[in-house]
C-alpha atoms as a PDB file:
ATOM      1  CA  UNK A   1     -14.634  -5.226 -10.928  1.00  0.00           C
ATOM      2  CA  UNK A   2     -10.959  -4.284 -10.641  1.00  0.00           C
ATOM      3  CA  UNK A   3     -10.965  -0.837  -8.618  1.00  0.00           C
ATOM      4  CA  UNK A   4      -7.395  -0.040 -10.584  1.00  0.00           C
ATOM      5  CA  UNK A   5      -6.445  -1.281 -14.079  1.00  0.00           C
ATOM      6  CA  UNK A   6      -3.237   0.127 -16.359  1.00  0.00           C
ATOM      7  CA  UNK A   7      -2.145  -1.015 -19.373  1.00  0.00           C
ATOM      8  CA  UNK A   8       1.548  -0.590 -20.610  1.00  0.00           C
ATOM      9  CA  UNK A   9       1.367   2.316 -18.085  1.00  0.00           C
ATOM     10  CA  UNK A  10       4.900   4.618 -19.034  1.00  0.00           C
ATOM     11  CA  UNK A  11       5.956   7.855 -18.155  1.00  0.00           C
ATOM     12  CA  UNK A  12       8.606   9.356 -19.373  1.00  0.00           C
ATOM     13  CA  UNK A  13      10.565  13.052 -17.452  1.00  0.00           C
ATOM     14  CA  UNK A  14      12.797  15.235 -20.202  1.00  0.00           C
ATOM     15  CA  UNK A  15      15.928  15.944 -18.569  1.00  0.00           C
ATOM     16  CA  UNK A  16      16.336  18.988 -20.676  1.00  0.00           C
ATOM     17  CA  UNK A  17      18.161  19.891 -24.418  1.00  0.00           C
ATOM     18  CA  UNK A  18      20.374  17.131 -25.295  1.00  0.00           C
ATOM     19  CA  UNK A  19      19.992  15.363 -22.199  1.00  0.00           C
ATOM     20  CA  UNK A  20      17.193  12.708 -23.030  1.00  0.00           C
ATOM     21  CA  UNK A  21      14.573  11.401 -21.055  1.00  0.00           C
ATOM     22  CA  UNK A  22      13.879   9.906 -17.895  1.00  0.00           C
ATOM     23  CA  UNK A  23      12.238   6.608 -17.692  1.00  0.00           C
ATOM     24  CA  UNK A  24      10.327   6.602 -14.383  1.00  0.00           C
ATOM     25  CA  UNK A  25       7.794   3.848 -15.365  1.00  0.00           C
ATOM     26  CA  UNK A  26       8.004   1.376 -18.202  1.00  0.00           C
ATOM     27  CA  UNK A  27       4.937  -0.549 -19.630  1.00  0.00           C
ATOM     28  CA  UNK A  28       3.246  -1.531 -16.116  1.00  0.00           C
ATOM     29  CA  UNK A  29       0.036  -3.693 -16.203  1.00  0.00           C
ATOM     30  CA  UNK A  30      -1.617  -3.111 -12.124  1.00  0.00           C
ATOM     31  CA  UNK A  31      -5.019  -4.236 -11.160  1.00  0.00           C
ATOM     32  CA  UNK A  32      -5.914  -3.820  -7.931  1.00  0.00           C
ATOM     33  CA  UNK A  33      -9.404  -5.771  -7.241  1.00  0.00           C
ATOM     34  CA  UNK A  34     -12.296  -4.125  -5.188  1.00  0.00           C
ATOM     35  CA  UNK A  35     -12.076  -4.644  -1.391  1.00  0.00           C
ATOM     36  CA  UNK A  36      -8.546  -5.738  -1.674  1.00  0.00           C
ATOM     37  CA  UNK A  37      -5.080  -3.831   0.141  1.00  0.00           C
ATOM     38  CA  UNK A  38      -2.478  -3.982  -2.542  1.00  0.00           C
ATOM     39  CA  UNK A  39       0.959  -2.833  -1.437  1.00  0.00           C
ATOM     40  CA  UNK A  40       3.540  -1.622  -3.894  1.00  0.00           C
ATOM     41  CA  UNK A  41       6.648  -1.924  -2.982  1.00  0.00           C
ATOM     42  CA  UNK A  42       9.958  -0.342  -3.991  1.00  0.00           C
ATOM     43  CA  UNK A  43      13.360   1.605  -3.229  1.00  0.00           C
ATOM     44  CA  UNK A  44      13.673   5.074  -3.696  1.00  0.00           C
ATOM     45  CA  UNK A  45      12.883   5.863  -7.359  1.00  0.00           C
ATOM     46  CA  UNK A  46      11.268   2.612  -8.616  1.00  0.00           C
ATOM     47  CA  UNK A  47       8.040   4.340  -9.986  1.00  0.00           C
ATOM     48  CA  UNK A  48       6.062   4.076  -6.778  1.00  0.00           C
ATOM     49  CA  UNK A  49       4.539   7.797  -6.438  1.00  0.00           C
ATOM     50  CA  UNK A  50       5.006   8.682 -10.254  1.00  0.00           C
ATOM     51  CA  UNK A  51       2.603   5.580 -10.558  1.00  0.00           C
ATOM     52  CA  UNK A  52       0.225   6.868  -8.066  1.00  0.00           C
ATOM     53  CA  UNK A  53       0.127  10.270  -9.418  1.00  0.00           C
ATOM     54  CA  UNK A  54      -0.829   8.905 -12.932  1.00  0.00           C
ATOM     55  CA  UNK A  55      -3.549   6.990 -11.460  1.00  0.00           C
ATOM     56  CA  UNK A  56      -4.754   9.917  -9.899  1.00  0.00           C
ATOM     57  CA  UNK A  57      -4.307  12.295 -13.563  1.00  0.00           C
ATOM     58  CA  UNK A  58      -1.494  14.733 -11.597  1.00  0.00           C
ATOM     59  CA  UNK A  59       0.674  13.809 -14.273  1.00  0.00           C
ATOM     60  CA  UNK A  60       0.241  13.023 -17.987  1.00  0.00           C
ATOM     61  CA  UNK A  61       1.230   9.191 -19.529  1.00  0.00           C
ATOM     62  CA  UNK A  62       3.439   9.155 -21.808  1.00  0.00           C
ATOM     63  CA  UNK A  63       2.319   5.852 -23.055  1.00  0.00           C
ATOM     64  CA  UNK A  64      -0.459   3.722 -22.242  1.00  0.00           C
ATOM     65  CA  UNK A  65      -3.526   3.797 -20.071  1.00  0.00           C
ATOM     66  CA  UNK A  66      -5.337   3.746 -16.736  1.00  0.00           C
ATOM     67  CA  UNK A  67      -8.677   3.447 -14.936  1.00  0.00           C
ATOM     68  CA  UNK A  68     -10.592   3.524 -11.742  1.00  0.00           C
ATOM     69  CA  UNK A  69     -13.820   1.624 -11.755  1.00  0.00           C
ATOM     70  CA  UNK A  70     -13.570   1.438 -15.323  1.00  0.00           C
ATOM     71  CA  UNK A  71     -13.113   4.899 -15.709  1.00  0.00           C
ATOM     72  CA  UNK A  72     -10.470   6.068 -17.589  1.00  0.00           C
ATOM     73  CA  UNK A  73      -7.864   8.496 -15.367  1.00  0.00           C
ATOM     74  CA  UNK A  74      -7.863  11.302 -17.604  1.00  0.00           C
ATOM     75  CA  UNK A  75     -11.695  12.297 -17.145  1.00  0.00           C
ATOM     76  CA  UNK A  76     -12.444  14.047 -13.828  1.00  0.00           C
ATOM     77  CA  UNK A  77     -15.511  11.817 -12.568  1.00  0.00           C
ATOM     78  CA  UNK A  78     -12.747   9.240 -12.095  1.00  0.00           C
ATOM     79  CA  UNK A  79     -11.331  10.973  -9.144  1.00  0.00           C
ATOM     80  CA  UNK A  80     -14.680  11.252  -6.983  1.00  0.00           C
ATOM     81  CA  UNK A  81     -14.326   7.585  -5.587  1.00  0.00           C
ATOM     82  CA  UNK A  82     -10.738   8.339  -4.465  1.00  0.00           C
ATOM     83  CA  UNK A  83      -9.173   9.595  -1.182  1.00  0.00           C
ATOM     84  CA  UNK A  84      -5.723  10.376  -1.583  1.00  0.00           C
ATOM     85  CA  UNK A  85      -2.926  10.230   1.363  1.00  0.00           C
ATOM     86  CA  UNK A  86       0.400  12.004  -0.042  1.00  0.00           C
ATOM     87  CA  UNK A  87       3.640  10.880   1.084  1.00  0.00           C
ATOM     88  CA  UNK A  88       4.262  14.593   2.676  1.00  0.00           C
ATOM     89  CA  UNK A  89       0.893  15.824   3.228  1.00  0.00           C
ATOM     90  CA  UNK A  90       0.517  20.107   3.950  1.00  0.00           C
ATOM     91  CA  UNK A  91      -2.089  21.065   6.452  1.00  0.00           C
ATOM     92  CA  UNK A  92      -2.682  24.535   7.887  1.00  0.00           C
ATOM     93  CA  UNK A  93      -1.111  24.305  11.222  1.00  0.00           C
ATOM     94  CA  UNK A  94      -2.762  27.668  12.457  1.00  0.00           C
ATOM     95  CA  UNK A  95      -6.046  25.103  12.167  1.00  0.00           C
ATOM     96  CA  UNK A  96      -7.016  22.492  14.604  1.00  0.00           C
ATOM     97  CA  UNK A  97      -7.983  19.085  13.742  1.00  0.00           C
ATOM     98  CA  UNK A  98     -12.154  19.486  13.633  1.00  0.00           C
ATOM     99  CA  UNK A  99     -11.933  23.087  11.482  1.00  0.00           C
ATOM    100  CA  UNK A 100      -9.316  21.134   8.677  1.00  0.00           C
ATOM    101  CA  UNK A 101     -11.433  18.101   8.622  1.00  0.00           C
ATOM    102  CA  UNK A 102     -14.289  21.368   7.913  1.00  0.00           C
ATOM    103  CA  UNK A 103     -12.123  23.172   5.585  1.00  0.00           C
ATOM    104  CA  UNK A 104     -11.695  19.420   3.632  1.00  0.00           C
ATOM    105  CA  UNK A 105     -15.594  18.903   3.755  1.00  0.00           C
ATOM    106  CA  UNK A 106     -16.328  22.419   2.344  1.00  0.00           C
ATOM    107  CA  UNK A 107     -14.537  21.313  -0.713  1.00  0.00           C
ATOM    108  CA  UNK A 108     -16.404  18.550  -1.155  1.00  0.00           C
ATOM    109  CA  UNK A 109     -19.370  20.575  -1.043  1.00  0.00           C
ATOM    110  CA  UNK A 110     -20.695  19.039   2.771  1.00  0.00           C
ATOM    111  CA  UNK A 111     -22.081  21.396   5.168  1.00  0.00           C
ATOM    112  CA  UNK A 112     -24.582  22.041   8.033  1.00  0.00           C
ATOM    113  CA  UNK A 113     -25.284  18.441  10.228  1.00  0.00           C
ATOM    114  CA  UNK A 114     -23.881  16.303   8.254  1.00  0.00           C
ATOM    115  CA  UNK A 115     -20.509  17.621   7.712  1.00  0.00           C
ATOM    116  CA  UNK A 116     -20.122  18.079  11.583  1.00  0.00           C
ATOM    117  CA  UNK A 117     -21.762  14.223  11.810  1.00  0.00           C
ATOM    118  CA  UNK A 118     -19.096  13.372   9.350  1.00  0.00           C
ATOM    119  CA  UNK A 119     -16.032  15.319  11.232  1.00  0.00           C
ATOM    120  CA  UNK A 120     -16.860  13.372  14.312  1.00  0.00           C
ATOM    121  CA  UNK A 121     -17.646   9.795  12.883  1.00  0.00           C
ATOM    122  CA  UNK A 122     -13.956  10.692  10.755  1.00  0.00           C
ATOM    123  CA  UNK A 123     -12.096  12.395  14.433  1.00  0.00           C
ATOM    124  CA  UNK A 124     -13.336   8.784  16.609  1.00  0.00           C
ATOM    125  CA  UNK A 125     -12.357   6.346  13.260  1.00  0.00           C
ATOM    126  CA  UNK A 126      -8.884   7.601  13.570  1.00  0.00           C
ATOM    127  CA  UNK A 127      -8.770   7.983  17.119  1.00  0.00           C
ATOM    128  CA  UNK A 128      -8.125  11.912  17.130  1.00  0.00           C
ATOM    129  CA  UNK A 129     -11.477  12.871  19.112  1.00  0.00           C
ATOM    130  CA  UNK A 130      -9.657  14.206  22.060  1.00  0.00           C
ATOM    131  CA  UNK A 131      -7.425  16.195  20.176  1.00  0.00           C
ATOM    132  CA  UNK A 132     -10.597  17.605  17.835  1.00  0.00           C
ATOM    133  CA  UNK A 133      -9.793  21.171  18.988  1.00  0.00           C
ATOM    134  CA  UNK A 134      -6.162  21.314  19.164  1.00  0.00           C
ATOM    135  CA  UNK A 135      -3.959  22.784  16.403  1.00  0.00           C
ATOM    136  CA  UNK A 136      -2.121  20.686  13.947  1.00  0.00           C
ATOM    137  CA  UNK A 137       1.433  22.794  14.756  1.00  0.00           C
ATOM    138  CA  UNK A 138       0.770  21.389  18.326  1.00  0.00           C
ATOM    139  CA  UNK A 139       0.015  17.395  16.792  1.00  0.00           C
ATOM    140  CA  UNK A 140       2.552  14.384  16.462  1.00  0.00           C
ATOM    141  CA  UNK A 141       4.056  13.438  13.177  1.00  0.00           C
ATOM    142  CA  UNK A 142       1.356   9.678  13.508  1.00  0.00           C
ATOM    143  CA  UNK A 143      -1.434  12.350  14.733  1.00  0.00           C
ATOM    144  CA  UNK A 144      -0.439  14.342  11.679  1.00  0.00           C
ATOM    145  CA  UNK A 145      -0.673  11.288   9.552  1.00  0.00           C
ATOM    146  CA  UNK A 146      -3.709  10.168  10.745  1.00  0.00           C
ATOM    147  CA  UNK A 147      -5.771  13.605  10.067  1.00  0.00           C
ATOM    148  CA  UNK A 148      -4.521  13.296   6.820  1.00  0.00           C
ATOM    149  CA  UNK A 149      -6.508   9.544   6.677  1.00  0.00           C
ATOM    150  CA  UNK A 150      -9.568  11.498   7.865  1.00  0.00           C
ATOM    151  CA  UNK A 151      -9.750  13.869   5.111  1.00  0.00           C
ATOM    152  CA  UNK A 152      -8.677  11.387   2.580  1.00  0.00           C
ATOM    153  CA  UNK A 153     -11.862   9.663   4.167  1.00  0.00           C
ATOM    154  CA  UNK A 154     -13.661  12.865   4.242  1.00  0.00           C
ATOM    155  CA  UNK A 155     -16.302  12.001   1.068  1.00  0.00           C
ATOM    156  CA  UNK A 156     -16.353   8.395   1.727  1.00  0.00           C
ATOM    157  CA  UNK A 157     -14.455   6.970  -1.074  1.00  0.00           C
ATOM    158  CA  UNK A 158     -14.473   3.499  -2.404  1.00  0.00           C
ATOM    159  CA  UNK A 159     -10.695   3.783  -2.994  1.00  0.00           C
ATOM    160  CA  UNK A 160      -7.790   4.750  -0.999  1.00  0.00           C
ATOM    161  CA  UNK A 161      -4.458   5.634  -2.511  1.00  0.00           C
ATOM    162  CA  UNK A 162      -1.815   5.860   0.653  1.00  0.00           C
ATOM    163  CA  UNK A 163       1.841   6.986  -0.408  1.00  0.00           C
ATOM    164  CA  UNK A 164       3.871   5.870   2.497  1.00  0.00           C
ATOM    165  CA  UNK A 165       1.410   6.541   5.342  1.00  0.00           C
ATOM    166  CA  UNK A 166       3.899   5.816   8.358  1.00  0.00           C
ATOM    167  CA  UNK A 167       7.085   7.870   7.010  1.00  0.00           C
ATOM    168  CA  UNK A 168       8.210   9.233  10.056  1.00  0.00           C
ATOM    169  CA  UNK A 169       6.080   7.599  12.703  1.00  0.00           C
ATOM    170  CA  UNK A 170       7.221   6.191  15.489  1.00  0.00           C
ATOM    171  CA  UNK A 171       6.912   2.417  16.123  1.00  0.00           C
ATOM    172  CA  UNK A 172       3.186   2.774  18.055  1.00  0.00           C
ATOM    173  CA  UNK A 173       2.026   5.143  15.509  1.00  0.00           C
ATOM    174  CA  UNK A 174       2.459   2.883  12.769  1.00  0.00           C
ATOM    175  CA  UNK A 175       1.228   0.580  14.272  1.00  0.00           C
ATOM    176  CA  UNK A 176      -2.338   2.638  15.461  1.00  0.00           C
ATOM    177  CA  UNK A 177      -2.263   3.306  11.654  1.00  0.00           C
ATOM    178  CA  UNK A 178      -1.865  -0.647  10.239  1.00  0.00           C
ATOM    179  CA  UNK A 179      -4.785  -0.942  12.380  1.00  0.00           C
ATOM    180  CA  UNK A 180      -6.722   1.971  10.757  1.00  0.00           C
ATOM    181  CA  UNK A 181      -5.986   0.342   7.333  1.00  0.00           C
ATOM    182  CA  UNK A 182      -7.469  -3.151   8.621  1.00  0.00           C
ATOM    183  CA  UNK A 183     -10.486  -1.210   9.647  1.00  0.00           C
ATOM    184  CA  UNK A 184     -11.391   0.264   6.328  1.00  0.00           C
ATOM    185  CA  UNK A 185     -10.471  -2.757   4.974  1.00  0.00           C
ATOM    186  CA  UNK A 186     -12.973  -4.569   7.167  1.00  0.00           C
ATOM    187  CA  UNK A 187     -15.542  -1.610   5.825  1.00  0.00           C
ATOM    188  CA  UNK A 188     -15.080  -2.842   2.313  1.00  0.00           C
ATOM    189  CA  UNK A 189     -12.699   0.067   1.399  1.00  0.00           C
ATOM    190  CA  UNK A 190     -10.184  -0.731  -1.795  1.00  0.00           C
ATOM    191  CA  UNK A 191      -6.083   0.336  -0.872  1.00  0.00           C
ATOM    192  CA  UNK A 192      -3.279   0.800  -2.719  1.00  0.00           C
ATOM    193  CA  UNK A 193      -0.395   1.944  -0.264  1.00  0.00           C
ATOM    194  CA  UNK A 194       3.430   2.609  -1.779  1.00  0.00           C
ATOM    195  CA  UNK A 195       5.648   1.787   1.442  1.00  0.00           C
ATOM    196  CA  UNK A 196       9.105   0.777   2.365  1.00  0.00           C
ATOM    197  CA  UNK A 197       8.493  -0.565   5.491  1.00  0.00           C
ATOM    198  CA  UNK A 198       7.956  -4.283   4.391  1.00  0.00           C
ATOM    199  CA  UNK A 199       6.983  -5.642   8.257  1.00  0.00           C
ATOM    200  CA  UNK A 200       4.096  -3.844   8.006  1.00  0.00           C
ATOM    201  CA  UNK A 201       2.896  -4.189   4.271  1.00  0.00           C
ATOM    202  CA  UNK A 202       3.236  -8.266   5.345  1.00  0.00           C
ATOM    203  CA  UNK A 203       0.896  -7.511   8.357  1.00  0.00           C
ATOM    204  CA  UNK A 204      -2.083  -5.728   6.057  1.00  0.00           C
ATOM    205  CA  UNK A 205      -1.673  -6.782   2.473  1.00  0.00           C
ATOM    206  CA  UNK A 206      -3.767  -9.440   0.147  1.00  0.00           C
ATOM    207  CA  UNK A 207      -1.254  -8.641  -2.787  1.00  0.00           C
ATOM    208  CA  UNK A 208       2.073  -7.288  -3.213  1.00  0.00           C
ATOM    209  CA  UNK A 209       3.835  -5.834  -6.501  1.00  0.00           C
ATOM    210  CA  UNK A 210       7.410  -4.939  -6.737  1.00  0.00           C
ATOM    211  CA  UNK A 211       8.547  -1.924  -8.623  1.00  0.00           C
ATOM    212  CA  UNK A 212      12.757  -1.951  -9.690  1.00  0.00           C
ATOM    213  CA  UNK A 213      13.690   0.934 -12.509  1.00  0.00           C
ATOM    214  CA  UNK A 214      10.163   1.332 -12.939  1.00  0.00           C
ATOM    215  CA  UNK A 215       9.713  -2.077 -13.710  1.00  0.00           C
ATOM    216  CA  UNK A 216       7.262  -4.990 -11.974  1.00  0.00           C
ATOM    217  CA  UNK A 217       9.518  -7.554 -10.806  1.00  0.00           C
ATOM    218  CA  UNK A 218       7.880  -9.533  -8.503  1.00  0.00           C
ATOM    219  CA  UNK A 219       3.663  -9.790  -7.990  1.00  0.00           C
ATOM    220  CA  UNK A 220       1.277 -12.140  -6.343  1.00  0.00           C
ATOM    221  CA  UNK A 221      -0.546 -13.049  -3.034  1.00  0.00           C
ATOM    222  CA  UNK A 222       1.392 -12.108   0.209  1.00  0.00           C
ATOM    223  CA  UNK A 223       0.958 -15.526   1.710  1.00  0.00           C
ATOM    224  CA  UNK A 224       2.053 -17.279  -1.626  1.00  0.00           C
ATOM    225  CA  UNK A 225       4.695 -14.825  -2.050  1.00  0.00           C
ATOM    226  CA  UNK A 226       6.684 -15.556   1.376  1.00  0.00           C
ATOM    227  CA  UNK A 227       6.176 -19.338   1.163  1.00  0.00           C
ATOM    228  CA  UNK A 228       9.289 -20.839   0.496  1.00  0.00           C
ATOM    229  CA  UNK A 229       8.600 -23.937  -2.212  1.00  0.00           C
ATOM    230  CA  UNK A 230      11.964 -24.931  -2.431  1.00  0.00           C
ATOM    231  CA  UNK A 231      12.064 -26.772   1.105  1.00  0.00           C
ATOM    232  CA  UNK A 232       9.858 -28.856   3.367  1.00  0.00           C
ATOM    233  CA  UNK A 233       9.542 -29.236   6.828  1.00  0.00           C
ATOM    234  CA  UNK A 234       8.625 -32.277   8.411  1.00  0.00           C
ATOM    235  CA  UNK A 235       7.166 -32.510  12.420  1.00  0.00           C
ATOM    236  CA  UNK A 236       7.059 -35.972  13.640  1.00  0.00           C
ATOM    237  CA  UNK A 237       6.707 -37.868  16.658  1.00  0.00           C
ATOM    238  CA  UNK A 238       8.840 -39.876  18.093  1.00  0.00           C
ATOM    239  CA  UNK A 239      11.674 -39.965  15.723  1.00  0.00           C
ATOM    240  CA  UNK A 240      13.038 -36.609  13.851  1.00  0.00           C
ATOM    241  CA  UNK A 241      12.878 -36.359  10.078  1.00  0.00           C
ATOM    242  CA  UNK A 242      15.730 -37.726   8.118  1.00  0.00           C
ATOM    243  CA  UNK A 243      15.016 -36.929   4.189  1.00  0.00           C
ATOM    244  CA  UNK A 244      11.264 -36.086   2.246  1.00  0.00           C
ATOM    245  CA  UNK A 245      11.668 -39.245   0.424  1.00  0.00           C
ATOM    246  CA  UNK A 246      12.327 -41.730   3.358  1.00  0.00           C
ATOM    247  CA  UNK A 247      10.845 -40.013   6.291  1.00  0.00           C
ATOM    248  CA  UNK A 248       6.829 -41.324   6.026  1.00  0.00           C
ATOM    249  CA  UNK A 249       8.715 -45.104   5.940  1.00  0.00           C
ATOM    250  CA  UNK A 250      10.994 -44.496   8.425  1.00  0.00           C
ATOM    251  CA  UNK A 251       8.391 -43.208  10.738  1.00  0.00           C
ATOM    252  CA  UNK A 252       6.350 -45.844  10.155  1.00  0.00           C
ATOM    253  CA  UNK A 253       9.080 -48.522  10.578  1.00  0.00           C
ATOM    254  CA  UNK A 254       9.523 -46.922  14.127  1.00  0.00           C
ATOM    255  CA  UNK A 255       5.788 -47.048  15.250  1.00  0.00           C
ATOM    256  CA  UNK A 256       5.724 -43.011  14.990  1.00  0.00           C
ATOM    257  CA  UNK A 257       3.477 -41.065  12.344  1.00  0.00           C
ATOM    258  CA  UNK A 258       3.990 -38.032  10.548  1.00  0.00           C
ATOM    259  CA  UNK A 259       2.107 -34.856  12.344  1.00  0.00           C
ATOM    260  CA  UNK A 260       2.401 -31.797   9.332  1.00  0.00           C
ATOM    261  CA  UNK A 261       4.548 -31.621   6.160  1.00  0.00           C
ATOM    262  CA  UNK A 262       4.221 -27.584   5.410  1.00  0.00           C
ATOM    263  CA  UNK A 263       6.493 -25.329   3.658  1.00  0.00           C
ATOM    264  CA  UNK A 264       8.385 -22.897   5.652  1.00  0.00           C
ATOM    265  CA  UNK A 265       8.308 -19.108   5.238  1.00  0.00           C
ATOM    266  CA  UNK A 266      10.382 -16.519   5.043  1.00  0.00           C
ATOM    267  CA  UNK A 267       9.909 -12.630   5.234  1.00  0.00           C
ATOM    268  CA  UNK A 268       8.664 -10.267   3.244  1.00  0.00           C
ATOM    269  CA  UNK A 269      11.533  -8.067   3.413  1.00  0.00           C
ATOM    270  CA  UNK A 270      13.911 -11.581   2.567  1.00  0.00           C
ATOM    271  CA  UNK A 271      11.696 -11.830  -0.946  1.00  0.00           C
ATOM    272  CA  UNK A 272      11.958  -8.040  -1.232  1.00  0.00           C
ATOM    273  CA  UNK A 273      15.779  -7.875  -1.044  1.00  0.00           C
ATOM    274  CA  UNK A 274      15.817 -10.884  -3.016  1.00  0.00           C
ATOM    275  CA  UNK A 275      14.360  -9.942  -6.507  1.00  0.00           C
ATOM    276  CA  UNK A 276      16.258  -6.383  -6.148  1.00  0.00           C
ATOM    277  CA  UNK A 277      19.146  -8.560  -6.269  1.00  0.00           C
ATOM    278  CA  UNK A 278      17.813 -10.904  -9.336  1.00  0.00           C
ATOM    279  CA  UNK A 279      17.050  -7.707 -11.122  1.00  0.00           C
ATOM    280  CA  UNK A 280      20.809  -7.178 -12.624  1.00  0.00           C
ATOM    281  CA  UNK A 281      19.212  -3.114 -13.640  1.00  0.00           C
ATOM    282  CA  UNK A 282      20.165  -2.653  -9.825  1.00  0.00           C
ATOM    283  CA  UNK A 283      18.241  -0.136  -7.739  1.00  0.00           C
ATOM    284  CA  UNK A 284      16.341   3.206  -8.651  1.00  0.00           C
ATOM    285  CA  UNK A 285      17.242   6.839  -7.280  1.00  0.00           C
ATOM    286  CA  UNK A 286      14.423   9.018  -8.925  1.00  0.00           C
ATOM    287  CA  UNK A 287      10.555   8.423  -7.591  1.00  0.00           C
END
């Protein structure tokens, strides 16, 4: 079952009288299979969040549909599978980090022993038990981020939506947090996560897709993806390479054998950059 499906997904802001519309996102076909981490990937205002906030019914479509676990977006019941991480999440700082992850599980109507069995599993998943009774005005932009994982965690949902989970962390924070996402991956959790930071969407994603103008340009397995087809890399004994077509006879001419033929990758980022710069729309300003 695909855990996210759109078809010919568009949205469309009015500027205002006689100024037109906006297109934020044009026509986009997404699935995102069960148990899979999908990263979408983008500049500034390619379509990543307004995407995410039509999956999640924040917004109304303009054109064309959506649906989580085959339920379509607009109906409420679609929503209780879902944790959502926003890109600039607001906590009560006046609150420490055990009475939000409360506050969270009131809402979704948990109480008594197992909300507090649930605010400790949540506090030791993200690696905030120590901090448990500390207020958020005294907590670290990562520890910040991280409580915000808890409570998107807070109901156990089958699907996580994560809209740039490391803005603003330091290096080590991001990286405690890749590791969170590997761990609910590893739980069977489903993850879409909008990011920038391409290093680490290489480290933690099955699939990528590649938003321009809010536009797909560029979709398909990570490991496909940075593979570079167009050359081939030869390690031999004895005698170096000298040409695809002549190398297997020349090796064998020379009493030496041929060890790997493999294609050679390149980055993430590399691919990234490189279909912004095939995309001749140029780059988005608007998310």
């Amino acid at each position: 079952m695909d855990a996210i499906r759109t078809e010919n997904l568009t949205k469309k802001y009015a500027l205002g009288w006689r100024r037109g519309k906006l297109l934020a996102l044009e026509r986009l076909n997404l699935r995102v299979r069960e148990g899979e981490v999908y990263g979408l990937l983008g500049p500034n205002g390619s379509g990543k969040s307004t995407t995410l906030k039509l999956i999640l019914g924040l917004i109304t479509r303009t054109e064309g549909n959506a649906w989580i676990f085959d339920v379509p977006c607009d109906k409420v019941e679609s929503r209780l599978r879902v944790g959502f991480l926003p890109e600039n999440p607001y906590f009560y700082r006046y609150l420490t980090g055990a009475e939000t992850l409360e506050f969270y599980g009131r809402l979704c109507e948990m109480k008594g022993a197992a909300l507090r069995r649930r605010i400790d599993e949540l506090l030791e998943l993200v690696g905030l038990a120590k901090a448990r009774d500390r207020r958020l005005a005294g907590y670290s932009k990562g520890m910040l981020q991280r409580i915000g994982l808890a409570q998107a965690l807070m109901h156990d949902p089958q699907l996580l939506l994560l809209d740039e989970p490391t803005a603003g962390v330091d290096p080590i924070g991001s990286r405690d947090i890749r590791d969170l996402i590997l761990r609910l991956k590893a739980m069977g959790k489903t993850v879409l996560l909008c990011s920038h930071l391409l290093a680490q969407v290489q480290d933690v994603c099955d699939r990528i897709g590649v938003l321009n103008l809010g536009q797909m340009i560029l979709e398909g397995h990570v490991n496909t993806l940075i593979s570079d087809q167009r050359r081939l890399s030869f390690t031999v004994q004895d005698l170096p390479a000298d040409g695809r077509a002549r190398v297997e006879e020349a090796v064998r001419a020379a009493g030496g054998r041929v060890v790997a033929v493999e294609h050679p990758q390149t980055t993430l980022e590399s691919l990234f950059l490189d279909a912004l710069r095939k995309d001749r729309r140029g780059m988005g300003h608007h998310d």
